[in-house]
PDB file of N, CA and C in Angstrom:
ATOM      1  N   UNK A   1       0.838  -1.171   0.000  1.00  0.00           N
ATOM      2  CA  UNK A   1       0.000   0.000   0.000  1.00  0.00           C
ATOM      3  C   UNK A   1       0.889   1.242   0.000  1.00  0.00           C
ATOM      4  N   UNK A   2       0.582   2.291  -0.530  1.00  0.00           N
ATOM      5  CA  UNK A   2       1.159   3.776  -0.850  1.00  0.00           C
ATOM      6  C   UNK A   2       1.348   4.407   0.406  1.00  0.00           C
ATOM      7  N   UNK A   3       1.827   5.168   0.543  1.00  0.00           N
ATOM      8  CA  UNK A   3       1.788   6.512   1.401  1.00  0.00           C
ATOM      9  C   UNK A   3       1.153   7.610   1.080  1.00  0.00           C
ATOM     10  N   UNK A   4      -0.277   7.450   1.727  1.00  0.00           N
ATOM     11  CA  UNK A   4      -0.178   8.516   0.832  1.00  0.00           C
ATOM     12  C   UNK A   4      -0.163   9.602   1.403  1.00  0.00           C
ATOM     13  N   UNK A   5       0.447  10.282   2.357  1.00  0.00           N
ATOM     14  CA  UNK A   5       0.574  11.318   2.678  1.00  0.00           C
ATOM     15  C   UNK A   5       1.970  11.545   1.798  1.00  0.00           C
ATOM     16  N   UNK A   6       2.741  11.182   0.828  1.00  0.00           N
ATOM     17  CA  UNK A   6       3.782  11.253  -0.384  1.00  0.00           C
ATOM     18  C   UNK A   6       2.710  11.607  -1.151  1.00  0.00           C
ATOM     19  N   UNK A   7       1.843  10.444  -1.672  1.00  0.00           N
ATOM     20  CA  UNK A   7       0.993  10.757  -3.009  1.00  0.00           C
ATOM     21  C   UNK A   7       0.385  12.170  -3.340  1.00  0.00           C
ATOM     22  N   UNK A   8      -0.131  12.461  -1.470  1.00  0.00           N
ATOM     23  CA  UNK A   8      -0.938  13.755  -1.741  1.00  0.00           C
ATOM     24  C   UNK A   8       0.426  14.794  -1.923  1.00  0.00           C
ATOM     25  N   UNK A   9       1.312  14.496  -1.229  1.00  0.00           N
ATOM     26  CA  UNK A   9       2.425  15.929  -1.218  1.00  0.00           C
ATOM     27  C   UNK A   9       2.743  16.308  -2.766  1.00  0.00           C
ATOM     28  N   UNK A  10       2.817  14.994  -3.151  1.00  0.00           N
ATOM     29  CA  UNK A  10       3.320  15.092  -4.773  1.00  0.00           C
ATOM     30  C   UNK A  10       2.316  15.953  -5.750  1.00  0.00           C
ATOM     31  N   UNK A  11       1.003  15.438  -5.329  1.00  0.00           N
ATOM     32  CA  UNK A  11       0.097  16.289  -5.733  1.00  0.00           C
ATOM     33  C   UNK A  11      -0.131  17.649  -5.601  1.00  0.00           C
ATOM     34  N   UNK A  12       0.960  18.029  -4.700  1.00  0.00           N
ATOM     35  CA  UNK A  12       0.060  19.268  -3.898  1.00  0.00           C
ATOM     36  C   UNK A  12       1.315  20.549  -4.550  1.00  0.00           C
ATOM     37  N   UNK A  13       2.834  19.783  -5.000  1.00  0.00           N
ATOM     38  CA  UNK A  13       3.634  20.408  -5.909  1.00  0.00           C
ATOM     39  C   UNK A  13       3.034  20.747  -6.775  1.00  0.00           C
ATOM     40  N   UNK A  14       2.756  19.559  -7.644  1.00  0.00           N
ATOM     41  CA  UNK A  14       2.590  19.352  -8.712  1.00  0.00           C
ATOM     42  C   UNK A  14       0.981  20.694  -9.390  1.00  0.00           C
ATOM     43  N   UNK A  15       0.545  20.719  -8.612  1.00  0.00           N
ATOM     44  CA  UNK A  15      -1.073  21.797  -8.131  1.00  0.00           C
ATOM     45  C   UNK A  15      -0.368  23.055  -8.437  1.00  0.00           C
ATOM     46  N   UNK A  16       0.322  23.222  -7.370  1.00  0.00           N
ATOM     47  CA  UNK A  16       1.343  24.509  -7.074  1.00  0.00           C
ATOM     48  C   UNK A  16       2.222  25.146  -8.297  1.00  0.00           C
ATOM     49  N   UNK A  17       2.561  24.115  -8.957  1.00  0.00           N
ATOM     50  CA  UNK A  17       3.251  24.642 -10.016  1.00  0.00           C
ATOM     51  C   UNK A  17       2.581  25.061 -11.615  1.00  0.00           C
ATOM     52  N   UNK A  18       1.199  24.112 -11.556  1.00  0.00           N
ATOM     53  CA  UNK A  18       0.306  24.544 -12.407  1.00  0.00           C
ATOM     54  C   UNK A  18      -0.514  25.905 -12.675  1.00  0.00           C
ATOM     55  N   UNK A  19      -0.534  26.278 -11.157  1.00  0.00           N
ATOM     56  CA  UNK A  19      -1.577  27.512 -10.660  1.00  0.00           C
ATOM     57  C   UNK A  19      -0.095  28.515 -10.534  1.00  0.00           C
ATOM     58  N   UNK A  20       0.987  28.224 -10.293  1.00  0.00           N
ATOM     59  CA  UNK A  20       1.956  29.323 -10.534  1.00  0.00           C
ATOM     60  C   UNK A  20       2.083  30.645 -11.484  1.00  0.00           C
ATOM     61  N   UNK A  21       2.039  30.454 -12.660  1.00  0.00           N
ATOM     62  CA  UNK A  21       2.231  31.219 -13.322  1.00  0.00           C
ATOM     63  C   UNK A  21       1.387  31.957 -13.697  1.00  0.00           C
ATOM     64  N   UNK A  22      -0.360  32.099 -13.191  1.00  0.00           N
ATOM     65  CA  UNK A  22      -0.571  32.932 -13.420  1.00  0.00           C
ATOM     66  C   UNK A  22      -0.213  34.218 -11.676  1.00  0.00           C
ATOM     67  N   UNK A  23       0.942  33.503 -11.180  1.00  0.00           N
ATOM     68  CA  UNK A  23       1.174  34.611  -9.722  1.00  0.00           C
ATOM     69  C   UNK A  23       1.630  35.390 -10.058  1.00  0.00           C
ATOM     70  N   UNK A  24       2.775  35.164 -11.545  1.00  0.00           N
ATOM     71  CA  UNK A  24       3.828  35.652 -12.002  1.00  0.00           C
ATOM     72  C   UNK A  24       3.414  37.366 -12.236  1.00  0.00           C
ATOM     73  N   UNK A  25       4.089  38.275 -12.063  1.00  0.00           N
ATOM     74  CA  UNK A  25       3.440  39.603 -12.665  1.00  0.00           C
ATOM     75  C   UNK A  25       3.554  39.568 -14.072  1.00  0.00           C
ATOM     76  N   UNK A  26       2.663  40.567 -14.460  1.00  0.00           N
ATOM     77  CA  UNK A  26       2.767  41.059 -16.079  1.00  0.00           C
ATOM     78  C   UNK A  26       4.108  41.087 -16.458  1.00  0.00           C
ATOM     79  N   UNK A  27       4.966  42.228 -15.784  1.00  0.00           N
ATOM     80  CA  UNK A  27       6.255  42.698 -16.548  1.00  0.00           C
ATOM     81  C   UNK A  27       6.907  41.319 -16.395  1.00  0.00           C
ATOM     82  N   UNK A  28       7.090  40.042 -15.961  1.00  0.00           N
ATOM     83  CA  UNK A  28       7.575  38.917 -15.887  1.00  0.00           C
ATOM     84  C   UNK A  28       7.487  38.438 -17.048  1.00  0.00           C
ATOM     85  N   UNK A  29       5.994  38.558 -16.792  1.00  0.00           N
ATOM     86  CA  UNK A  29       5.696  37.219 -18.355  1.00  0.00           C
ATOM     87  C   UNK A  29       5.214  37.988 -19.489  1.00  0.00           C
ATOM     88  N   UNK A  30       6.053  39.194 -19.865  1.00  0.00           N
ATOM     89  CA  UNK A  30       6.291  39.961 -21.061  1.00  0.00           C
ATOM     90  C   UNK A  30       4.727  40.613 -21.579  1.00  0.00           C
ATOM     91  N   UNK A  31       3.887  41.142 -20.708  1.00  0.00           N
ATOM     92  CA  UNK A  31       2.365  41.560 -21.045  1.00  0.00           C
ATOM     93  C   UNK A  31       1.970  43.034 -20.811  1.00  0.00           C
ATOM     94  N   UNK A  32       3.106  43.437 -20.246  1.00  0.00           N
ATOM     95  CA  UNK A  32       3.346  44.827 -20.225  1.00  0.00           C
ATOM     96  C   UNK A  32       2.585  45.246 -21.316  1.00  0.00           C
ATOM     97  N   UNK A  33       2.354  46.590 -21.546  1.00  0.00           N
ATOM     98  CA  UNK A  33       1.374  47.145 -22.606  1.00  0.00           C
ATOM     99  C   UNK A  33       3.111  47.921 -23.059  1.00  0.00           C
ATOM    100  N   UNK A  34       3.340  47.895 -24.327  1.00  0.00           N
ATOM    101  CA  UNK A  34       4.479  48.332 -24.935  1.00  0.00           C
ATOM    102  C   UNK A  34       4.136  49.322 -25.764  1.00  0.00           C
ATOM    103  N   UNK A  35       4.913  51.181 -25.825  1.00  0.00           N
ATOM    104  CA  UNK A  35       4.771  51.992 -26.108  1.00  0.00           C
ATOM    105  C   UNK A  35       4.416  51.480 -27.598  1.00  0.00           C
ATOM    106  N   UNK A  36       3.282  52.470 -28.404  1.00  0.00           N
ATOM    107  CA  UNK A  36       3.050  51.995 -30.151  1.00  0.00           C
ATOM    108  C   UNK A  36       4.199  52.076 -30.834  1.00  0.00           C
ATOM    109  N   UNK A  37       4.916  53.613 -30.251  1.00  0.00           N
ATOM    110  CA  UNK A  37       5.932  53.921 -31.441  1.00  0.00           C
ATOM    111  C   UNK A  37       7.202  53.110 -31.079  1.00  0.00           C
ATOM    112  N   UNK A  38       7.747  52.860 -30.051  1.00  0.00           N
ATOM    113  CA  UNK A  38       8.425  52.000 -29.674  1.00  0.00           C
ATOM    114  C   UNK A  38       8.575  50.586 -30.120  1.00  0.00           C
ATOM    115  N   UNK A  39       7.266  50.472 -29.911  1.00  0.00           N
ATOM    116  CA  UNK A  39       7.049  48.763 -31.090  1.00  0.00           C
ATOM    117  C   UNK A  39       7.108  48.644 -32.915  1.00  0.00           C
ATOM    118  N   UNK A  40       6.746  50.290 -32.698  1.00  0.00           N
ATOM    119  CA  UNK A  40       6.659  50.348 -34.297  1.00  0.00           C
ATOM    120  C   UNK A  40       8.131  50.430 -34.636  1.00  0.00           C
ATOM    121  N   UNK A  41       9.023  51.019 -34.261  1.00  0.00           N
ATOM    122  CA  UNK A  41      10.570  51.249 -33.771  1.00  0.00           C
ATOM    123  C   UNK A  41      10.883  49.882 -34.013  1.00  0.00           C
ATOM    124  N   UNK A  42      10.404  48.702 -33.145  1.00  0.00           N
ATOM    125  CA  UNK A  42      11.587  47.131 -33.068  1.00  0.00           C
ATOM    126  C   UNK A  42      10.863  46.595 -34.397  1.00  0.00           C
ATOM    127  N   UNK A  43       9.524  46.868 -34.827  1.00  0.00           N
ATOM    128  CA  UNK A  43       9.396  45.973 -35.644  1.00  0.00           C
ATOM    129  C   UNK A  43       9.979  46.572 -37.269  1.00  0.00           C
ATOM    130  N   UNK A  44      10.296  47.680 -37.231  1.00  0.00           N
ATOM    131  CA  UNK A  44      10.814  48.170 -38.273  1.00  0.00           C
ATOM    132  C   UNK A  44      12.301  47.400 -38.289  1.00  0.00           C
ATOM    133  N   UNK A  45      12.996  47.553 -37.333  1.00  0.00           N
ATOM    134  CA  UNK A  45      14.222  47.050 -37.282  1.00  0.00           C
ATOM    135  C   UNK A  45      14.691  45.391 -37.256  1.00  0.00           C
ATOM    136  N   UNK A  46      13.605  44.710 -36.746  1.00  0.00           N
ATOM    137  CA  UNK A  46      13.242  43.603 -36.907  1.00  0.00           C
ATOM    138  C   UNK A  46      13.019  42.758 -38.266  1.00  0.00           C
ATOM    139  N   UNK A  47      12.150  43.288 -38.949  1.00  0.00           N
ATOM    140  CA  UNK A  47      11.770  43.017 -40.251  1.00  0.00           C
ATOM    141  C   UNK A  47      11.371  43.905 -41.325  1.00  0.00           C
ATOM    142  N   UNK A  48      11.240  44.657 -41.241  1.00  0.00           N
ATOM    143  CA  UNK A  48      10.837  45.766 -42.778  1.00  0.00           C
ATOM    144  C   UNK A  48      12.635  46.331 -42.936  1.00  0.00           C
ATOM    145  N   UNK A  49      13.131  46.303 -42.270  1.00  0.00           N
ATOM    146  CA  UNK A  49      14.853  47.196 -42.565  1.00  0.00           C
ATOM    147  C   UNK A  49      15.535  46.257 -43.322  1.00  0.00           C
ATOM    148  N   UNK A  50      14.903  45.214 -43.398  1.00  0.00           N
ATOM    149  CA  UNK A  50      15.906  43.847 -44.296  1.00  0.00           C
ATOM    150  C   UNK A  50      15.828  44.770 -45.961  1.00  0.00           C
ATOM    151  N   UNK A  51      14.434  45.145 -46.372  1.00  0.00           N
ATOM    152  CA  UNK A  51      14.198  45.930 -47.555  1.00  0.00           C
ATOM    153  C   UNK A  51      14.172  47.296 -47.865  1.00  0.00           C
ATOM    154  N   UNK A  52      13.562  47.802 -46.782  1.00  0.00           N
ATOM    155  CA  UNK A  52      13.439  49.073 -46.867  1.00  0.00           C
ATOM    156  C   UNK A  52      14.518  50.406 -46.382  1.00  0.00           C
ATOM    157  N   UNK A  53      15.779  49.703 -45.610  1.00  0.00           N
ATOM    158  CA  UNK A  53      16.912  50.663 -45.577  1.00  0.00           C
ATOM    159  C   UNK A  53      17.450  51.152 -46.877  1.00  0.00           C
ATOM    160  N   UNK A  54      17.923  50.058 -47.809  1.00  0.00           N
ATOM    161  CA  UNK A  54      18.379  50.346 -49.028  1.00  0.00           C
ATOM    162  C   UNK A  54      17.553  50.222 -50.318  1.00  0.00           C
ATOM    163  N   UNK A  55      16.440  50.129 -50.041  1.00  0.00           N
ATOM    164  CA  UNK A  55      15.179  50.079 -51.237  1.00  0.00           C
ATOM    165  C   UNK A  55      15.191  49.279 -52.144  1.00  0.00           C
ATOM    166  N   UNK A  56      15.198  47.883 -51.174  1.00  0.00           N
ATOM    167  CA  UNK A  56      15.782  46.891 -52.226  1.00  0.00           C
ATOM    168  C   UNK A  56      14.290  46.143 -52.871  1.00  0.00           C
ATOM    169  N   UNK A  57      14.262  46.273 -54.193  1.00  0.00           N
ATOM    170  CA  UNK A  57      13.420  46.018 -55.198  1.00  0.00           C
ATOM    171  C   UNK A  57      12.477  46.842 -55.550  1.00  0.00           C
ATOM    172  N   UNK A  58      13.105  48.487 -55.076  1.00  0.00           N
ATOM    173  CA  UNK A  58      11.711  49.434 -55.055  1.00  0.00           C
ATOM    174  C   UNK A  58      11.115  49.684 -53.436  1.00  0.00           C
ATOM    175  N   UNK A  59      11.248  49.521 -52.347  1.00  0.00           N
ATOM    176  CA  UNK A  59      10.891  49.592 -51.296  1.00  0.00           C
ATOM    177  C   UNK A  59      11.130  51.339 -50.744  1.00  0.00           C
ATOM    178  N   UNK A  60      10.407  51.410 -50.507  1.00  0.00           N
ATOM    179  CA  UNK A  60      11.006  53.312 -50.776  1.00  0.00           C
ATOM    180  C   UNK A  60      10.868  53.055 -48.511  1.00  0.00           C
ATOM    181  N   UNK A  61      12.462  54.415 -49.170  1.00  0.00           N
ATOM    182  CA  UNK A  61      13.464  54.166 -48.017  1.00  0.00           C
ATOM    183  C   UNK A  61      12.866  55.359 -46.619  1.00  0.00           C
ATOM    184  N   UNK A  62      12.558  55.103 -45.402  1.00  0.00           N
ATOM    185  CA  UNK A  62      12.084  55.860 -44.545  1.00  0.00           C
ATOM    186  C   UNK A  62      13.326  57.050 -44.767  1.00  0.00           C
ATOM    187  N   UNK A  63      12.375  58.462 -44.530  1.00  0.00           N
ATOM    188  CA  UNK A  63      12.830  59.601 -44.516  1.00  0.00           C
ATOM    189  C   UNK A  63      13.252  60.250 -45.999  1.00  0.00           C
ATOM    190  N   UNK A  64      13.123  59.167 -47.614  1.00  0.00           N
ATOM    191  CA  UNK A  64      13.191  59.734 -48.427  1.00  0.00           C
ATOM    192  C   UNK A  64      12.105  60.057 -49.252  1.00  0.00           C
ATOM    193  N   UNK A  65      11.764  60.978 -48.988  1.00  0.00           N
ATOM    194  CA  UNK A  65      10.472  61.984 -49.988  1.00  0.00           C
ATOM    195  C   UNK A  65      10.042  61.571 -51.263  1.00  0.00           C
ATOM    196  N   UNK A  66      11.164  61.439 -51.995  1.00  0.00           N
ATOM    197  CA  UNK A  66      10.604  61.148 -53.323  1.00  0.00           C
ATOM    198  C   UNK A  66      10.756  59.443 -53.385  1.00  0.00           C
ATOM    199  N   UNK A  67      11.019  58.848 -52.720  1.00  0.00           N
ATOM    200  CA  UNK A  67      10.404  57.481 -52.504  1.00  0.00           C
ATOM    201  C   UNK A  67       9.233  56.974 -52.466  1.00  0.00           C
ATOM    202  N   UNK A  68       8.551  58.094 -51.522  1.00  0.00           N
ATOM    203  CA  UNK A  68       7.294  58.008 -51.134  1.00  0.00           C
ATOM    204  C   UNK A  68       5.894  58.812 -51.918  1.00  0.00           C
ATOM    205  N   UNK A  69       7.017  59.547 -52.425  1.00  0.00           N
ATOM    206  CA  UNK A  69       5.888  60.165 -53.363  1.00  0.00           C
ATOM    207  C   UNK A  69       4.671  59.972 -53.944  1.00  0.00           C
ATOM    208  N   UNK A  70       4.607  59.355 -54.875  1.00  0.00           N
ATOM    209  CA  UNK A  70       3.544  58.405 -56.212  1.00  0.00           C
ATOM    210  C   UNK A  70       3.360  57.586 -55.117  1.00  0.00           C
ATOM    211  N   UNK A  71       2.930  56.725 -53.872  1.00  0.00           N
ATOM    212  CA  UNK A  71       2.306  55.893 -52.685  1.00  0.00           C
ATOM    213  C   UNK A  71       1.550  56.879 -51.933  1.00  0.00           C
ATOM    214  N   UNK A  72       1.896  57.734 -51.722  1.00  0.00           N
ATOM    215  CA  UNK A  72       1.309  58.689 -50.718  1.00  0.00           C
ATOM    216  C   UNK A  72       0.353  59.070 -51.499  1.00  0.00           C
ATOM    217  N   UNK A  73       0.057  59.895 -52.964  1.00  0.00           N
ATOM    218  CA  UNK A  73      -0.729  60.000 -53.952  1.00  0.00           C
ATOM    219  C   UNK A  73      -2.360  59.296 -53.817  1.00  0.00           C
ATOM    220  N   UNK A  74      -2.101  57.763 -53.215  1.00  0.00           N
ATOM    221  CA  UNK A  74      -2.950  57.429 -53.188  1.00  0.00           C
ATOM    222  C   UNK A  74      -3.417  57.517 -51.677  1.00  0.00           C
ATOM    223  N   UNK A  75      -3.110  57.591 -50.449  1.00  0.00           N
ATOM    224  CA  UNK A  75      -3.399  57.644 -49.471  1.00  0.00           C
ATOM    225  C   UNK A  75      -2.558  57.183 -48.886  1.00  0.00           C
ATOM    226  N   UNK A  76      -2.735  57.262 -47.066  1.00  0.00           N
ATOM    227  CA  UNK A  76      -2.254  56.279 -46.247  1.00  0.00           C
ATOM    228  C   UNK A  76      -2.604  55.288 -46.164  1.00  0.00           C
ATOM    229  N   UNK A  77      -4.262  55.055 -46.037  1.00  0.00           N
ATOM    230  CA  UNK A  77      -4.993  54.462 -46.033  1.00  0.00           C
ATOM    231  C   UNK A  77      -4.473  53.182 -47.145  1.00  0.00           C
ATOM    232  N   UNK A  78      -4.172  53.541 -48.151  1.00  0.00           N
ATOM    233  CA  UNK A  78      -3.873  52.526 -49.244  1.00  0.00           C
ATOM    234  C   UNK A  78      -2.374  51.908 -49.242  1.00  0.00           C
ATOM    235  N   UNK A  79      -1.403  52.850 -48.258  1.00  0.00           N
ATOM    236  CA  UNK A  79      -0.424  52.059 -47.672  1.00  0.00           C
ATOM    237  C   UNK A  79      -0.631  51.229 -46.831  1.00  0.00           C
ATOM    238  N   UNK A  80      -1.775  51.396 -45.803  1.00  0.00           N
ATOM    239  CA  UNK A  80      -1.761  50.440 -44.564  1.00  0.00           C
ATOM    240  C   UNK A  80      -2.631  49.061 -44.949  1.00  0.00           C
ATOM    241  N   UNK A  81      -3.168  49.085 -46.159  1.00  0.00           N
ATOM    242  CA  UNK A  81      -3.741  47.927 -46.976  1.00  0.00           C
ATOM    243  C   UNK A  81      -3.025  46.889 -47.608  1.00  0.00           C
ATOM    244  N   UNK A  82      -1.859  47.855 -48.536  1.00  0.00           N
ATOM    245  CA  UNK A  82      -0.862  47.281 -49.245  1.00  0.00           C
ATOM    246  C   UNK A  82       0.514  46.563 -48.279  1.00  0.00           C
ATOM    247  N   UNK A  83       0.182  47.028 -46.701  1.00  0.00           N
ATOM    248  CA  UNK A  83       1.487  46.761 -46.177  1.00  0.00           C
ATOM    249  C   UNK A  83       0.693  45.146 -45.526  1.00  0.00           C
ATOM    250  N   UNK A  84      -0.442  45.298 -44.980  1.00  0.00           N
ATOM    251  CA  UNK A  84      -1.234  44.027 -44.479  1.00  0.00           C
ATOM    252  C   UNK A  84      -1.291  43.147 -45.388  1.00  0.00           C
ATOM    253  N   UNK A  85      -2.109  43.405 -46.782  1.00  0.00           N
ATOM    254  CA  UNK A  85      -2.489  42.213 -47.961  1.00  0.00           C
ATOM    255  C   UNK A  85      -1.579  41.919 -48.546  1.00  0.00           C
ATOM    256  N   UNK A  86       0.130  42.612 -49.074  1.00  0.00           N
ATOM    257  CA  UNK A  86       1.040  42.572 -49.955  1.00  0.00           C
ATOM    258  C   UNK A  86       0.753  43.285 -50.730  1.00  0.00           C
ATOM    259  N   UNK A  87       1.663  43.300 -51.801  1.00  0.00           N
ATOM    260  CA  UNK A  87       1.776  43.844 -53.004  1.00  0.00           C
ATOM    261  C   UNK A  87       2.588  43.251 -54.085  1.00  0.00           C
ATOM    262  N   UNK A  88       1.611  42.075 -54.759  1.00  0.00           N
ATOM    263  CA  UNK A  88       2.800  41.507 -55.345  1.00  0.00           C
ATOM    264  C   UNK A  88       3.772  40.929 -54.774  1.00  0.00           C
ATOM    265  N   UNK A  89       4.997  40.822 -56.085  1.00  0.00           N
ATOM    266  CA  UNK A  89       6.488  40.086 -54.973  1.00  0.00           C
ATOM    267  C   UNK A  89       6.757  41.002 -54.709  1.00  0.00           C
ATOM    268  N   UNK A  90       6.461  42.467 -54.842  1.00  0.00           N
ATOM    269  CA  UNK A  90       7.333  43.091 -54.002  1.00  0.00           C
ATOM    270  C   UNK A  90       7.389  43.193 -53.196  1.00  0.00           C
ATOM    271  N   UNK A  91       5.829  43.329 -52.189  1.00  0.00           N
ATOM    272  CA  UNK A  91       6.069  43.562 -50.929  1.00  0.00           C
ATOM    273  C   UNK A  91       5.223  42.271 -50.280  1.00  0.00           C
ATOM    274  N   UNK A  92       5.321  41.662 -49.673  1.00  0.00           N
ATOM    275  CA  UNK A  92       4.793  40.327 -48.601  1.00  0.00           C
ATOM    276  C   UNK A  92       4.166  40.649 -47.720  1.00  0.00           C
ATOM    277  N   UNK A  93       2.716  39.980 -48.022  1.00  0.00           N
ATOM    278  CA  UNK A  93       1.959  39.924 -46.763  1.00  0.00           C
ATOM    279  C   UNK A  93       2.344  40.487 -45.672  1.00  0.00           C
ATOM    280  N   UNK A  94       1.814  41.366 -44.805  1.00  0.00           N
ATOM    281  CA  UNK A  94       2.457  41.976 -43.365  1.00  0.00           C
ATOM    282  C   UNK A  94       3.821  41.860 -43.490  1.00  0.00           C
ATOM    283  N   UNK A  95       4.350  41.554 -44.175  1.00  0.00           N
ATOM    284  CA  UNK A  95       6.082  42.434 -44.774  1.00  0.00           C
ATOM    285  C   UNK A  95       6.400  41.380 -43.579  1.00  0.00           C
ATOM    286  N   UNK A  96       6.275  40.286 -43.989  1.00  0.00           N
ATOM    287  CA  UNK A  96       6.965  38.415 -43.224  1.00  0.00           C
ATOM    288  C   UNK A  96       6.709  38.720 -41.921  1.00  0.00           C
ATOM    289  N   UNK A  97       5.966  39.551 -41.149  1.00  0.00           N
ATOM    290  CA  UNK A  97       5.456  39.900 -39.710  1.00  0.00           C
ATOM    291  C   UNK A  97       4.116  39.049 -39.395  1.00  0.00           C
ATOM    292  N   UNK A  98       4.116  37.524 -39.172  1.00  0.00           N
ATOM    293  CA  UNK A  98       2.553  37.375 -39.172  1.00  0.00           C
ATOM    294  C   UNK A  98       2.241  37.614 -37.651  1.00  0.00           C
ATOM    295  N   UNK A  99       3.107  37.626 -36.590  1.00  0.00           N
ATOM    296  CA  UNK A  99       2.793  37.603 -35.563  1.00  0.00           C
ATOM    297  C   UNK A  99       2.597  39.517 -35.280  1.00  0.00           C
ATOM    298  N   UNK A 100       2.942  40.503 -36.465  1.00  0.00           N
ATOM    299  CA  UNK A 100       2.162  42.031 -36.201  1.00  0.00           C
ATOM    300  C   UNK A 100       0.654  41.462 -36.100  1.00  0.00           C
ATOM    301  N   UNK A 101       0.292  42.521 -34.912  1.00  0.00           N
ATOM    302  CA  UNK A 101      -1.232  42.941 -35.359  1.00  0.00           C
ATOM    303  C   UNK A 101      -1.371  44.118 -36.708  1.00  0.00           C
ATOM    304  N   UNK A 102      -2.732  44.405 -37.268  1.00  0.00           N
ATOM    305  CA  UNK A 102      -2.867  45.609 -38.109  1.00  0.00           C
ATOM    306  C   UNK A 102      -2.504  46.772 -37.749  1.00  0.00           C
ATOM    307  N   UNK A 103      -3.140  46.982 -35.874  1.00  0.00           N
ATOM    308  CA  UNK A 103      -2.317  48.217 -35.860  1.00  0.00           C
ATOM    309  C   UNK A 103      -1.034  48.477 -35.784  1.00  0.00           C
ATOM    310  N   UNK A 104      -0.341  46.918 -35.316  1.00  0.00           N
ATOM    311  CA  UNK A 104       1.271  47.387 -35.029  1.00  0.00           C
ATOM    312  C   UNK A 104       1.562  47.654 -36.526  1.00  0.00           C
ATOM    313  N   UNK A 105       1.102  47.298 -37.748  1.00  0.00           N
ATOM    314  CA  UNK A 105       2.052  47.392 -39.021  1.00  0.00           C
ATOM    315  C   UNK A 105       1.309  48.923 -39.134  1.00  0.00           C
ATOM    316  N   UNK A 106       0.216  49.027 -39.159  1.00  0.00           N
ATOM    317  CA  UNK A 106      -0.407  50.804 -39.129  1.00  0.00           C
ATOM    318  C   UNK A 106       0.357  51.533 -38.313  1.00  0.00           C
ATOM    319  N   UNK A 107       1.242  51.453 -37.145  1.00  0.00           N
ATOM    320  CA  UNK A 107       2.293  52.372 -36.592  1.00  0.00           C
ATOM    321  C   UNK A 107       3.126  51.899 -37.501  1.00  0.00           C
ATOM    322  N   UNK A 108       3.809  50.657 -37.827  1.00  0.00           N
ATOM    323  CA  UNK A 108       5.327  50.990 -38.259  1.00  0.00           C
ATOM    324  C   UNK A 108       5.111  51.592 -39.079  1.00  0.00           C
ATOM    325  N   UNK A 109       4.325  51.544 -40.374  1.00  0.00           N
ATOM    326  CA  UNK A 109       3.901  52.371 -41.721  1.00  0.00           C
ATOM    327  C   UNK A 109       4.439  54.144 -41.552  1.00  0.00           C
ATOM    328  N   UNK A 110       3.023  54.666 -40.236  1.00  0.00           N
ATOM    329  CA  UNK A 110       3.645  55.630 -39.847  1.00  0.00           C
ATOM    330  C   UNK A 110       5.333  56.229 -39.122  1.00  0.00           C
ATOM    331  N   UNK A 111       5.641  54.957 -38.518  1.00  0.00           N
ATOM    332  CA  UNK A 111       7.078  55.099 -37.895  1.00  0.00           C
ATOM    333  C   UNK A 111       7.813  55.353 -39.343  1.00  0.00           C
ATOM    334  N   UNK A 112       7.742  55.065 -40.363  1.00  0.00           N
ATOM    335  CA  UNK A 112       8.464  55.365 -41.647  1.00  0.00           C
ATOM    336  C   UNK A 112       8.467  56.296 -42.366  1.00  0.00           C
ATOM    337  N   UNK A 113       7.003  57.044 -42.077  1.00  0.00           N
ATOM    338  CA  UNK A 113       6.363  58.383 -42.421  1.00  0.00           C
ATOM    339  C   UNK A 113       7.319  59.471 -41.918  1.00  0.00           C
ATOM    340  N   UNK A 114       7.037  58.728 -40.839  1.00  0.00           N
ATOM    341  CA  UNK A 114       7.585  60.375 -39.986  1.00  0.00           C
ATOM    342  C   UNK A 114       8.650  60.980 -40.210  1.00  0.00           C
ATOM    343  N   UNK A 115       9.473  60.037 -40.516  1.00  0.00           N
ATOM    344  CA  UNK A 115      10.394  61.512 -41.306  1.00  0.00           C
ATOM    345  C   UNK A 115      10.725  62.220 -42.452  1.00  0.00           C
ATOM    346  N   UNK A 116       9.206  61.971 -42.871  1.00  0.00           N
ATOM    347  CA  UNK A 116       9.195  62.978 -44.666  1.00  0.00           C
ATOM    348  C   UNK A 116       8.724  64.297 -44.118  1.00  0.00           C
ATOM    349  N   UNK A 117       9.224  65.134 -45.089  1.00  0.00           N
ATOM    350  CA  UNK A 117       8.871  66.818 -44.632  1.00  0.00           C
ATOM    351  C   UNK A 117       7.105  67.311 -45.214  1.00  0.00           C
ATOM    352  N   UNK A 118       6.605  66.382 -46.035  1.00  0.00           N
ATOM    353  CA  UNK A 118       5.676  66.445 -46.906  1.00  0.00           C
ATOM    354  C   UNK A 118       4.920  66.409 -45.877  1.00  0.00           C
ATOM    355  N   UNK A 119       3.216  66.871 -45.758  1.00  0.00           N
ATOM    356  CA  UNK A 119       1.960  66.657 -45.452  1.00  0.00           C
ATOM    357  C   UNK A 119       1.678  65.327 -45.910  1.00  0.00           C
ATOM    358  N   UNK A 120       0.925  64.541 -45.133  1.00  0.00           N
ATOM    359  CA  UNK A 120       0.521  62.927 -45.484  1.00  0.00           C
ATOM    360  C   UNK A 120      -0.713  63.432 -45.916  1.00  0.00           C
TER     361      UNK A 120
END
C-alpha cells in the first residue's frame, strides 16, 4: 500500500506549479502594454529594414520623400492595406510579420512616415 501522505504531497507540488504562473506579474511574463511607437521602432528594425533601408526592389526608403511620393498619392490608407495584404512580390503579406497585429504594421507604416517633410 502507498503513502499517501507522499501521493498527496506530490500532488500538492505538482497543483502549485500549475496555478503558478498565473502569480507571475505582467512585466515577468512579457504583457506589459508596450509603447506603439516603440514597437513600431523594433518591428521596423526587426523586419521591414531587411528591404526598406536600401530600397531593395523598389521599397522606398524611410525619410526619403521622393520614394514616397507616387504611394502617398494614393493615401495612407492605401499604404496600410498594401502593407497588411502585400503587393505583389514586391512587398509580402504583413512584410513576413505574421505575428504584427494591423495596428502594429499601421504604426510601423507611420514610424516610416515620420520623417518625410511632406503633409501625409
Amino acid at each position: 500500500m502507498r503513502n499517501w501522505v507522499t501521493v498527496f504531497s506530490r500532488i500538492s507540488i505538482i497543483g502549485f506549479l500549475l496555478f503558478l504562473p498565473p502569480l507571475v506579474s505582467a512585466k515577468e511574463s512579457g504583457d506589459v502594454a508596450i509603447d506603439p511607437q516603440k514597437r513600431a521602432a523594433e518591428i521596423y528594425a526587426e523586419t521591414c529594414i531587411v528591404c526598406h533601408a536600401e530600397g531593395v526592389g523598389g521599397a522606398p526608403r524611410p525619410g526619403i520623400d521622393s520614394d514616397w511620393q507616387a504611394r502617398l498619392a494614393y493615401g495612407v490608407e492605401e499604404l496600410y492595406y498594401n502593407t497588411i495584404e502585400g503587393l505583389g512580390a514586391a512587398m509580402p503579406p504583413r512584410g513576413l510579420c505574421d505575428s504584427c497585429s494591423d495596428s502594429e504594421l499601421k504604426a510601423t507604416v507611420d514610424h516610416m512616415l515620420s520623417g518625410l517633410q511632406e503633409e501625409r
